[in-house]
Protein backbone atom coordinates (compact mmCIF):
# COMPACT_ATOMS: atom_id res chain seq x y z
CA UNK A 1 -181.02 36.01 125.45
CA UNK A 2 -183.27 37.82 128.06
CA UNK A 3 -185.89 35.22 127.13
CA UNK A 4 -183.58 32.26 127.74
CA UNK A 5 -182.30 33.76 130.69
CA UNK A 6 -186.19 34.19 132.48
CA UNK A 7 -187.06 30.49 131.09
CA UNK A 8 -184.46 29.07 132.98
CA UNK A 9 -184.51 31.07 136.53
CA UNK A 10 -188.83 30.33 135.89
CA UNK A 11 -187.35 26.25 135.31
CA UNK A 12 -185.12 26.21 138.84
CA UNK A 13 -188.09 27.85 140.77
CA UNK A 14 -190.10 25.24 139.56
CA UNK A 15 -187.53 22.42 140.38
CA UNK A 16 -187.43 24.26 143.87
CA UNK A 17 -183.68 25.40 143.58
CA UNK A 18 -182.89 28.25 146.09
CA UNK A 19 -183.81 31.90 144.86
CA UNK A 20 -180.45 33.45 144.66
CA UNK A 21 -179.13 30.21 143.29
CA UNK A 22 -181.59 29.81 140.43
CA UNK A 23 -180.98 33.59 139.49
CA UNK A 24 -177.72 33.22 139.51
CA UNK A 25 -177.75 29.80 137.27
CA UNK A 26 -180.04 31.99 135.25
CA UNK A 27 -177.37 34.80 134.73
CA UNK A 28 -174.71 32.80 134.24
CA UNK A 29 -176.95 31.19 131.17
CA UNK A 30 -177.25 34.53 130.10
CA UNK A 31 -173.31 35.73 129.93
CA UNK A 32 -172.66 32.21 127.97
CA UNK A 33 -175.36 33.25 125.27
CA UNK A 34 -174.10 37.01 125.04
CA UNK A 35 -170.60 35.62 124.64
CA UNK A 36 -169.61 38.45 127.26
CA UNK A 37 -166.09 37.28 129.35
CA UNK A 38 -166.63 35.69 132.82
CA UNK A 39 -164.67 38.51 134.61
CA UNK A 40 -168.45 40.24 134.20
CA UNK A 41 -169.83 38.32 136.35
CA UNK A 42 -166.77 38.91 139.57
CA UNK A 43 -167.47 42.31 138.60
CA UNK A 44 -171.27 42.92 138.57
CA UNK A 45 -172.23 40.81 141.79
CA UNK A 46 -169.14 43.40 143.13
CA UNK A 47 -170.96 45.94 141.86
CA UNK A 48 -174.18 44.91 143.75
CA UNK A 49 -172.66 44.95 147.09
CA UNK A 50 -170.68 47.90 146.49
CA UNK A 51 -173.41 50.47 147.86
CA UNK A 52 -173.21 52.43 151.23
CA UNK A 53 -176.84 52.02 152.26
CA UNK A 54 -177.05 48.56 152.14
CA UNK A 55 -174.43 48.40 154.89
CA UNK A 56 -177.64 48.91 156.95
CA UNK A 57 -179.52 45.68 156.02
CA UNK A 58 -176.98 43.64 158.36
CA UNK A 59 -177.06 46.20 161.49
CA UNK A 60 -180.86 46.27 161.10
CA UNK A 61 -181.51 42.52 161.63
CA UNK A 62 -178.64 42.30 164.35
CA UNK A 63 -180.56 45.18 166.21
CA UNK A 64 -183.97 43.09 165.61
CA UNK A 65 -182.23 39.70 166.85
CA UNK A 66 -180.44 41.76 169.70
CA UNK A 67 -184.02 43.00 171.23
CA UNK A 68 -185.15 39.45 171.15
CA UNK A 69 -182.28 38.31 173.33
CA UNK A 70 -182.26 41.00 174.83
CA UNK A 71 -185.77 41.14 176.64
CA UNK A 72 -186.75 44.48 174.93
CA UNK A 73 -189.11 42.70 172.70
CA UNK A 74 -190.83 41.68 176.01
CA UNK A 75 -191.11 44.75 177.75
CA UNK A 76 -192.46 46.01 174.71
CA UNK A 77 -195.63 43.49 174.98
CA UNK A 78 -196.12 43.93 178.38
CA UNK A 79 -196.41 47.60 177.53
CA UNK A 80 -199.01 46.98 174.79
CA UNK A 81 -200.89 45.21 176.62
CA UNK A 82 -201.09 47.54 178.71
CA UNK A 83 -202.83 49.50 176.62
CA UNK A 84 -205.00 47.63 174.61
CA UNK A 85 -205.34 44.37 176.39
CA UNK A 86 -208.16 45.55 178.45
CA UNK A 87 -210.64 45.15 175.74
CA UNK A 88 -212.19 42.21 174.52
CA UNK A 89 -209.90 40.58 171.92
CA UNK A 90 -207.06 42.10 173.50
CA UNK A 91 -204.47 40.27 173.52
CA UNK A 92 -204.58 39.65 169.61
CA UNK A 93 -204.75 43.55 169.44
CA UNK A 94 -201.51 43.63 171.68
CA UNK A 95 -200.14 41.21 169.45
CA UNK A 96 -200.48 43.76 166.37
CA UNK A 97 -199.28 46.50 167.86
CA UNK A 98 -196.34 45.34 169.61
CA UNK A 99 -195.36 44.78 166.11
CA UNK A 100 -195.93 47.82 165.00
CA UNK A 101 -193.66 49.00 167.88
CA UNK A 102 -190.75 46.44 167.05
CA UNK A 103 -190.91 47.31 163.33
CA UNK A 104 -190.03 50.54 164.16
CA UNK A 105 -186.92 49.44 165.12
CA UNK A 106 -185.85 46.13 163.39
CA UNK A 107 -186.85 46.85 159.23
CA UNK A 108 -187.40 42.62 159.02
CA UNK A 109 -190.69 40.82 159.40
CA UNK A 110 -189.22 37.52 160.19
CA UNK A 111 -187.27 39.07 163.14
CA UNK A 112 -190.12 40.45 164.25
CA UNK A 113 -192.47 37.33 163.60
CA UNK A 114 -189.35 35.20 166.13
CA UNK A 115 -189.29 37.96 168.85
CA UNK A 116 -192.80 38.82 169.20
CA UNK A 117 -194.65 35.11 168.07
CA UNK A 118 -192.14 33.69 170.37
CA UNK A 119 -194.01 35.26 173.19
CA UNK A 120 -197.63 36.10 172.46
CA UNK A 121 -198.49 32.80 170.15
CA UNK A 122 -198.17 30.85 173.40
CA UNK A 123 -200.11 33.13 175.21
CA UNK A 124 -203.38 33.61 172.78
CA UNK A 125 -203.28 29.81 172.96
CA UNK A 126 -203.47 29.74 176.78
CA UNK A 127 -206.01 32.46 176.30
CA UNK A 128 -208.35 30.39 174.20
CA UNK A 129 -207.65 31.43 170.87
CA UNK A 130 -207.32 28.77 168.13
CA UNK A 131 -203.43 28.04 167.55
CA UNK A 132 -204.01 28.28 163.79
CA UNK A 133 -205.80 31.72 164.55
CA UNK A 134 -202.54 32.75 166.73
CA UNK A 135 -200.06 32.21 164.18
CA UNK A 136 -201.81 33.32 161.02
CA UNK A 137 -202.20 36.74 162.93
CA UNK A 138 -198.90 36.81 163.91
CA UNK A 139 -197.82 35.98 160.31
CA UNK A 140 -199.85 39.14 158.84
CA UNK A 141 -198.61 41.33 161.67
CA UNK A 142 -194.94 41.15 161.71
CA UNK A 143 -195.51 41.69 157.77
CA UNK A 144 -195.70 45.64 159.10
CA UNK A 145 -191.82 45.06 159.92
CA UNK A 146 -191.12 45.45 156.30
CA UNK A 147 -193.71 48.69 156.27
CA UNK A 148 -193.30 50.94 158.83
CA UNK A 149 -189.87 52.30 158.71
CA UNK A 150 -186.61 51.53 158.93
CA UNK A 151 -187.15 49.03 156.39
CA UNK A 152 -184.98 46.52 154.64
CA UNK A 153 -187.12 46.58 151.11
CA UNK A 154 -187.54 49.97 151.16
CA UNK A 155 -183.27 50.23 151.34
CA UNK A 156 -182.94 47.49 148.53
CA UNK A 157 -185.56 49.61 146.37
CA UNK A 158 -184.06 52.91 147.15
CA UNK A 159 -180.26 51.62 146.25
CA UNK A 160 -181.81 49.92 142.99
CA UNK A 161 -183.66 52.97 141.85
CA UNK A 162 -181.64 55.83 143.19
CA UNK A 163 -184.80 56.93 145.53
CA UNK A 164 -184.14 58.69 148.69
CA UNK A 165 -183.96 56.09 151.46
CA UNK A 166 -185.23 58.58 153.88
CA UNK A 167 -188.22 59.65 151.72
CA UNK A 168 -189.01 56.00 151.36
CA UNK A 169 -188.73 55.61 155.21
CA UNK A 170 -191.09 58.66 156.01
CA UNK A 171 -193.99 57.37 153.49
CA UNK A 172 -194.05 54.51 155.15
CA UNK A 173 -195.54 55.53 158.48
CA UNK A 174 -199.04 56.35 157.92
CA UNK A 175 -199.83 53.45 155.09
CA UNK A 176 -198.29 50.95 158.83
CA UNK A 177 -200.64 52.62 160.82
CA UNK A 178 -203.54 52.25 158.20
CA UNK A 179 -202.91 48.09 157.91
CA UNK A 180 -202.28 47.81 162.09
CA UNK A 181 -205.23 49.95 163.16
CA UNK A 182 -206.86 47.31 160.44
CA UNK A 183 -205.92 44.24 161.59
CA UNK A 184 -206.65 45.40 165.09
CA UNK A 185 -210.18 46.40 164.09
CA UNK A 186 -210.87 42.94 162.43
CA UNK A 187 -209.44 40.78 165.68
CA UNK A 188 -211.62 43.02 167.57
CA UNK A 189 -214.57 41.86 165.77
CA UNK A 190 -213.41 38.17 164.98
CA UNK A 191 -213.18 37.88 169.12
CA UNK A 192 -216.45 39.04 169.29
CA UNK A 193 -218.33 37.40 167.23
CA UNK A 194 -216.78 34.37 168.38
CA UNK A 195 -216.68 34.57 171.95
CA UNK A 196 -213.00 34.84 172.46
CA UNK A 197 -210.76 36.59 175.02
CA UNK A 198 -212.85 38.15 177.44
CA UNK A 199 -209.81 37.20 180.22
CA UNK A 200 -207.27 38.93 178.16
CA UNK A 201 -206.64 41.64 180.66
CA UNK A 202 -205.53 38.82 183.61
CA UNK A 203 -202.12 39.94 184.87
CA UNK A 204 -202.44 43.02 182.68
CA UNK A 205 -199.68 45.58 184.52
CA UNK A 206 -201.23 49.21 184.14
CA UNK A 207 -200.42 51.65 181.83
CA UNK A 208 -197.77 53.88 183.96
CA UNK A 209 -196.32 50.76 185.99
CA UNK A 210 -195.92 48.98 182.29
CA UNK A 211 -194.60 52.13 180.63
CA UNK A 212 -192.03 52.36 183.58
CA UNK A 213 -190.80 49.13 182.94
CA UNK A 214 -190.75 49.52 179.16
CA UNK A 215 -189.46 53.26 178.83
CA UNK A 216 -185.79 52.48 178.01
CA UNK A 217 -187.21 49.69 175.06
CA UNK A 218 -189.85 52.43 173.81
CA UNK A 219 -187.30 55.11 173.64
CA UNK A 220 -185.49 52.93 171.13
CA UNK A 221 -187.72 53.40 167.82
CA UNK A 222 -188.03 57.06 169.31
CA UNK A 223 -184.24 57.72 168.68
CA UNK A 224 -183.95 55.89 165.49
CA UNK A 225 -186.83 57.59 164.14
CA UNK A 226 -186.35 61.27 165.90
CA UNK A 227 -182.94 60.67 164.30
CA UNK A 228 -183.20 60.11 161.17
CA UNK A 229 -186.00 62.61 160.25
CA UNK A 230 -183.91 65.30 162.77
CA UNK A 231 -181.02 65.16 160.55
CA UNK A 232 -179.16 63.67 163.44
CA UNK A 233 -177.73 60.77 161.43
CA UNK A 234 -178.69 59.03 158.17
CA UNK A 235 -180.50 55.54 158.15
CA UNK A 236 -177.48 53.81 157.51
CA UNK A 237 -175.82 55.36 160.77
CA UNK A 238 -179.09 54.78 162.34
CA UNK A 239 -178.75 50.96 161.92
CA UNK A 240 -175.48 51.33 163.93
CA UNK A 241 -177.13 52.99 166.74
CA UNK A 242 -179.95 50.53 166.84
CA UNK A 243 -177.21 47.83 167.23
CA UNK A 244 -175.32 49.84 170.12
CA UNK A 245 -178.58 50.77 171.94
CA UNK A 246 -180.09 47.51 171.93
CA UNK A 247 -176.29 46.00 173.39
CA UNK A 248 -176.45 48.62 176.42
CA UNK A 249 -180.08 48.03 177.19
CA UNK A 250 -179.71 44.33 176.94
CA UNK A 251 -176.55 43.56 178.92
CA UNK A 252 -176.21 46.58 181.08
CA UNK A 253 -179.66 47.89 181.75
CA UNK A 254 -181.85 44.22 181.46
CA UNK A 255 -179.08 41.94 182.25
CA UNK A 256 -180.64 39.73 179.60
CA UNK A 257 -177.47 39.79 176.99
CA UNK A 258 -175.36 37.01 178.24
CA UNK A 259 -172.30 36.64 176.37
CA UNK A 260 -173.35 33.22 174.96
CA UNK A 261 -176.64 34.77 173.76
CA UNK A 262 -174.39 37.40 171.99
CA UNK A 263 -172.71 34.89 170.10
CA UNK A 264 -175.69 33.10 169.31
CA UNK A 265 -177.28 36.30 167.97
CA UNK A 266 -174.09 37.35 166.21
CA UNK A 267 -174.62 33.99 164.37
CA UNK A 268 -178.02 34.24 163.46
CA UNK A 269 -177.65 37.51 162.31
CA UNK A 270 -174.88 36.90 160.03
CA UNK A 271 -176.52 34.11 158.13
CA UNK A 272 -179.51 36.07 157.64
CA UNK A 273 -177.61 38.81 156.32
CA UNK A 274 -175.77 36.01 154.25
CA UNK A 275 -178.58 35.28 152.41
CA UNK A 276 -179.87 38.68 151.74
CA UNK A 277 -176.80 39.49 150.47
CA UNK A 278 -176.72 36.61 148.22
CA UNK A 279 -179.81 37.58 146.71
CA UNK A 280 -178.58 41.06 146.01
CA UNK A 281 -175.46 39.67 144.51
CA UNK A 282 -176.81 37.67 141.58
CA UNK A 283 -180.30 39.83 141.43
CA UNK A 284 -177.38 42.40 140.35
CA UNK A 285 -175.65 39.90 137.51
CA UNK A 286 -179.77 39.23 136.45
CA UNK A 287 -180.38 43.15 136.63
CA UNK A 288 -177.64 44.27 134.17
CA UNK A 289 -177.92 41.88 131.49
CA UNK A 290 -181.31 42.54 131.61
CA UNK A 291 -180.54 46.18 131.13
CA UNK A 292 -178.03 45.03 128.27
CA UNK A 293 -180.32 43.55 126.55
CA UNK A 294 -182.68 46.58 126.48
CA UNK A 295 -185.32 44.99 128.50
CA UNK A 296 -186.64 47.54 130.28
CA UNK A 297 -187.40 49.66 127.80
CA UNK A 298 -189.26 46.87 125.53
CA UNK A 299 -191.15 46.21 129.08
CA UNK A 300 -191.86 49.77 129.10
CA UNK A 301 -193.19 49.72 125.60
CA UNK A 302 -195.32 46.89 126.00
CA UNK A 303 -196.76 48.01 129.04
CA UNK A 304 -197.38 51.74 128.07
CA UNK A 305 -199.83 49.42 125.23
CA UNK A 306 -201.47 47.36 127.19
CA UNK A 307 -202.59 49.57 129.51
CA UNK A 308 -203.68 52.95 128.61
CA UNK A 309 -204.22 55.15 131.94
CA UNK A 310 -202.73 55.51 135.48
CA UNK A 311 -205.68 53.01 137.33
CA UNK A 312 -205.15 50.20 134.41
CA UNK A 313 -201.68 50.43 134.97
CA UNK A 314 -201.38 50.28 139.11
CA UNK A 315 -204.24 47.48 138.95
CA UNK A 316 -202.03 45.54 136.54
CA UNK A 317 -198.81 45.86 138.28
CA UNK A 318 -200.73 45.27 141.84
CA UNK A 319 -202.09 41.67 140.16
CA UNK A 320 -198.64 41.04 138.97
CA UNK A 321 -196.44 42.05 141.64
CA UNK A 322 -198.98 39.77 144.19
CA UNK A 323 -198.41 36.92 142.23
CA UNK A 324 -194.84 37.20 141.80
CA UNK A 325 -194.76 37.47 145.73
CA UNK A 326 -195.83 34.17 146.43
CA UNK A 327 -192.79 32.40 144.61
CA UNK A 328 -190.19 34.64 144.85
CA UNK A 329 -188.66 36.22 147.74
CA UNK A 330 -189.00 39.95 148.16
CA UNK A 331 -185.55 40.97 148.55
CA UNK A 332 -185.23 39.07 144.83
CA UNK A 333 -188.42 40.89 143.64
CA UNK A 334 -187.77 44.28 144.93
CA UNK A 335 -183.83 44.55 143.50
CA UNK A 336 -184.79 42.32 139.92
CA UNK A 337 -188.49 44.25 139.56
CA UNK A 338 -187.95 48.01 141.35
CA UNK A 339 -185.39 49.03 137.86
CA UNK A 340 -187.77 47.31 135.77
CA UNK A 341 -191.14 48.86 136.60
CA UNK A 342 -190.20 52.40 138.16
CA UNK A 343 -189.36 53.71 134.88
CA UNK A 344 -192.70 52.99 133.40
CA UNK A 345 -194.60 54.52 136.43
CA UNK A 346 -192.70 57.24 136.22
CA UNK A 347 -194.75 57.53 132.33
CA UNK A 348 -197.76 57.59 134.16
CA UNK A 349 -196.97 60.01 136.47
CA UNK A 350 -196.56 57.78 139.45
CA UNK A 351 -194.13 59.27 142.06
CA UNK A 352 -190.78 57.10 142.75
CA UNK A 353 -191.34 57.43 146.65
CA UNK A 354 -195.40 56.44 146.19
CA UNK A 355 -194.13 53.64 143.89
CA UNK A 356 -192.33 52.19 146.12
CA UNK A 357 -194.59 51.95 149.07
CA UNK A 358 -197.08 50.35 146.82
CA UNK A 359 -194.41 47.81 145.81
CA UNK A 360 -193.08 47.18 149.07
CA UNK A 361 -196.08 46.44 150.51
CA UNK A 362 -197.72 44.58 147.44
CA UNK A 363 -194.37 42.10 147.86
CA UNK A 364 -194.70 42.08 151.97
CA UNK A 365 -198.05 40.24 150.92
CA UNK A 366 -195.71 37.34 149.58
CA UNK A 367 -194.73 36.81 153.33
CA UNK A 368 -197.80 35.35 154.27
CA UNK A 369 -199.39 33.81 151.27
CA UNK A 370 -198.11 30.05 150.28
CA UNK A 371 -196.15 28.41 149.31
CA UNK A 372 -193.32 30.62 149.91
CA UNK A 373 -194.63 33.18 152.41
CA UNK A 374 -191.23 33.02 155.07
CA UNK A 375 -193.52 34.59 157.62
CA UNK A 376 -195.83 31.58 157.55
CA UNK A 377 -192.99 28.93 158.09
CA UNK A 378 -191.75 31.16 161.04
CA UNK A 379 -195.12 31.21 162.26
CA UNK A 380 -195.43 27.41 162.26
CA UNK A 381 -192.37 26.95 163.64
CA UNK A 382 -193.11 28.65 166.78
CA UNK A 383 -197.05 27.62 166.87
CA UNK A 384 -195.78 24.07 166.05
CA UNK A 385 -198.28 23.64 163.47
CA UNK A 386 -198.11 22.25 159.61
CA UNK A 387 -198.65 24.88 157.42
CA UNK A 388 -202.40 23.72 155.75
CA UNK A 389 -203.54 24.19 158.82
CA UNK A 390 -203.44 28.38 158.90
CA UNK A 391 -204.24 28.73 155.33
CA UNK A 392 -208.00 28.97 155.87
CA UNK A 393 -207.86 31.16 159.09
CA UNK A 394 -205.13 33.55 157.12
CA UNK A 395 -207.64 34.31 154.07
CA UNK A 396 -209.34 37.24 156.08
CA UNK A 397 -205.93 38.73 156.81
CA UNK A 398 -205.16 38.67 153.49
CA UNK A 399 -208.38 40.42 152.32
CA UNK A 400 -207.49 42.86 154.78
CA UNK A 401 -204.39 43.66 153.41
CA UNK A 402 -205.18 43.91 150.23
CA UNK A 403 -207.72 46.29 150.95
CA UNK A 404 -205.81 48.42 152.32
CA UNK A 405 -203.52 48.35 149.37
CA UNK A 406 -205.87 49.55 147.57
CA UNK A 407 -206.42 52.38 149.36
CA UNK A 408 -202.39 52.74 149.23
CA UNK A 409 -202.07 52.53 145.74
CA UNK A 410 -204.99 54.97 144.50
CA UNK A 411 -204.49 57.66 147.38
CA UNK A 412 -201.26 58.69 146.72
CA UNK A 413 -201.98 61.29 149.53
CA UNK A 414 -201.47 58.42 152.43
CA UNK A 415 -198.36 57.85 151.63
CA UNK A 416 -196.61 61.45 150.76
CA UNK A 417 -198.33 63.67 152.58
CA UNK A 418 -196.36 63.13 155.26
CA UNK A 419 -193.73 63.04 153.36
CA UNK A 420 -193.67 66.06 152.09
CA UNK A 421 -194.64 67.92 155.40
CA UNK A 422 -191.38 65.92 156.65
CA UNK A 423 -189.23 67.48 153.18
CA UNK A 424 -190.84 70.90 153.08
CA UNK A 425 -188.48 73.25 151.43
């Protein structure tokens, strides 16, 4: 059955049905062969849905879409430009780490690759910068959204595996700051060697005039944050307060929030959430027949022979888990994969919360790698560009990733020390 079931979801990728809809074909396939009623089905993509923390996934992306209206996602350049857009190669660097900034708040890349491309892929153009340069960057930066915390993988692994959300959150910090400060040293070079934005500080504001401006949109990520590590709320609470703090600061503070932009972002919002939700639903069906079927453990078995130590075993899964991100999406990945794979890193001794980060950010590589990579397409969209055209100028961003997930997934220090500074009994 399991067999049958994976054959046909692998047949509807390749005919270029939807995600959700080919794993749901695919698990309907398999309740037909197991002879199992059809009420399993109503009550298993229930099931799915039926989880508390997930009620964050929609308030995250409305907060994300509501700072983009909003003009905190602007204030929030202009303040990181402010601080690194003095230096050659600037205003790439500002591009990187206003991202870093706005993932702090919104947990989804392509929100952040809309809000932030929206305004700074323009600019590098203006600036000199090659537009396929512009939006490749942007691409691999707004990948952090899914990294540094709050972060909508890191909730669909946590609510799959039964890992602590908040852990998860926490040991994402320092491996976001390791890939920004990366990217920002390679654009620093690349506009070196190449001669590019030595006028990136024109119309830079300065640092306190910029922060002034910005204060009430950096204080943002500071509450959510300060928050949820306080004990002040949990992350799902959090995503409310993201939601309510971006409202006030965009229609009463900014006077950006018209109530037609409302609307419009209440609408985009909801069909974004739509679709992850979708996902979830018949990744659930896929998930327990899988389980019924004893696949998991088989995969365990197989696994624990093929590879024979800790380093085979996270090499393997790394090689795996970055092909499987270029054709599938990573909600799909994260809630079909996380049960699968968990178990049999736990063998090896691999910690849940360490796991996770390495599998988060192995599948926020799928983002910007074809021919699925959503961050790409967003990236066109606003560059107005085909999508052959960044493939060649994206390779070194991907190396650089990479690279850094290396470093992720063999020092398993990066990722919980902090954590466990954070959780210190």
């Amino acid at each position: 059955m399991s067999q049958l079931m994976i054959l046909t979801m692998l047949i509807f990728f390749g005919l270029s049905v939807p995600v959700a809809v080919a794993i749901g074909l695919a698990s309907i396939t398999g309740v037909s062969i197991a002879g199992l009623p059809w009420l399993v089905i109503a009550q298993q993509l229930y099931a799915a849905l039926d989880k508390y923390p997930l009620v964050a996934v929609p308030f995250f992306i409305l907060a994300g879409n509501l700072m983009e209206a909003g003009g905190i996602s602007e204030r929030m350049v202009e303040f990181a430009k402010s601080v690194v857009g003095g230096i050659q190669g600037g205003l790439a660097c500002t591009c990187v780490l206003t991202c870093m900034i706005f993932a702090a708040v919104a947990g989804s890349s392509v929100a952040t690759t809309f809000a932030v491309g929206a305004i700074l892929i323009p600019a590098m153009i203006r600036h000199g910068y090659p537009a396929p340069f512009a939006a490749s960057l942007q691409a691999s930066a707004a990948e952090l959204g899914v990294i540094i915390p709050p972060s909508i993988p890191m909730i669909l692994f946590a609510v799959s595996t039964d890992t602590s959300t908040g852990e998860l959150f926490i040991a994402g910090v320092v491996p976001g700051l390791l890939i920004g400060g990366a990217l920002m040293l390679y654009v620093w070079l690349y506009a070196k060697r190449n001669n590019l934005g030595k006028r990136d500080g024109e119309g830079r504001l300065p640092l306190w005039p910029a922060f002034k401006r910005a204060w009430l949109a950096l204080l943002m990520p500071v509450i959510i944050l300060g928050g949820i590590y306080g004990g002040i709320f949990t992350p799902t609470e959090a995503s409310v307060v993201a939601v309510m703090y971006a409202v006030i600061v965009g229609k009463f503070v900014y006077g950006k929030l018209s109530f037609r932009a409302l609307s419009e972002t209440l609408h985009r919002s909801v069909v974004s959430t739509s679709v992850i939700m979708f996902i979830i639903a018949n990744a659930g069906v896929f998930s327990f027949l899988l389980n019924r079927a004893g696949v998991p453990d088989a995969l365990g078995a197989w696994l624990a022979q093929l590879f024979h130590d800790k380093t085979a075993f996270l090499l393997g899964v790394n090689a795996a888990l970055f092909v499987i991100g270029m054709f599938i999406e990573t909600s799909a990945s994260v809630v079909v994969l996380a049960p699968l794979l968990l178990p049999v890193a736990m063998q090896f001794g691999i910690e849940p919360v360490h796991f996770g980060v390495i599998m988060v950010v192995n599948l926020a590589l799928g983002m910007i790698t074809p021919p699925f990579g959503v961050n790409l397409f967003a990236a066109c969209a606003v560059a107005k560009l085909p999508l052959e055209r960044i493939v060649k100028p994206l390779i070194p961003f991907v190396l650089v990733v990479i690279a850094c997930l290396m470093v992720i997934t063999y020092w398993p220090g990066l990722s919980l020390g902090l954590r466990d500074l954070v959780y210190a009994k």
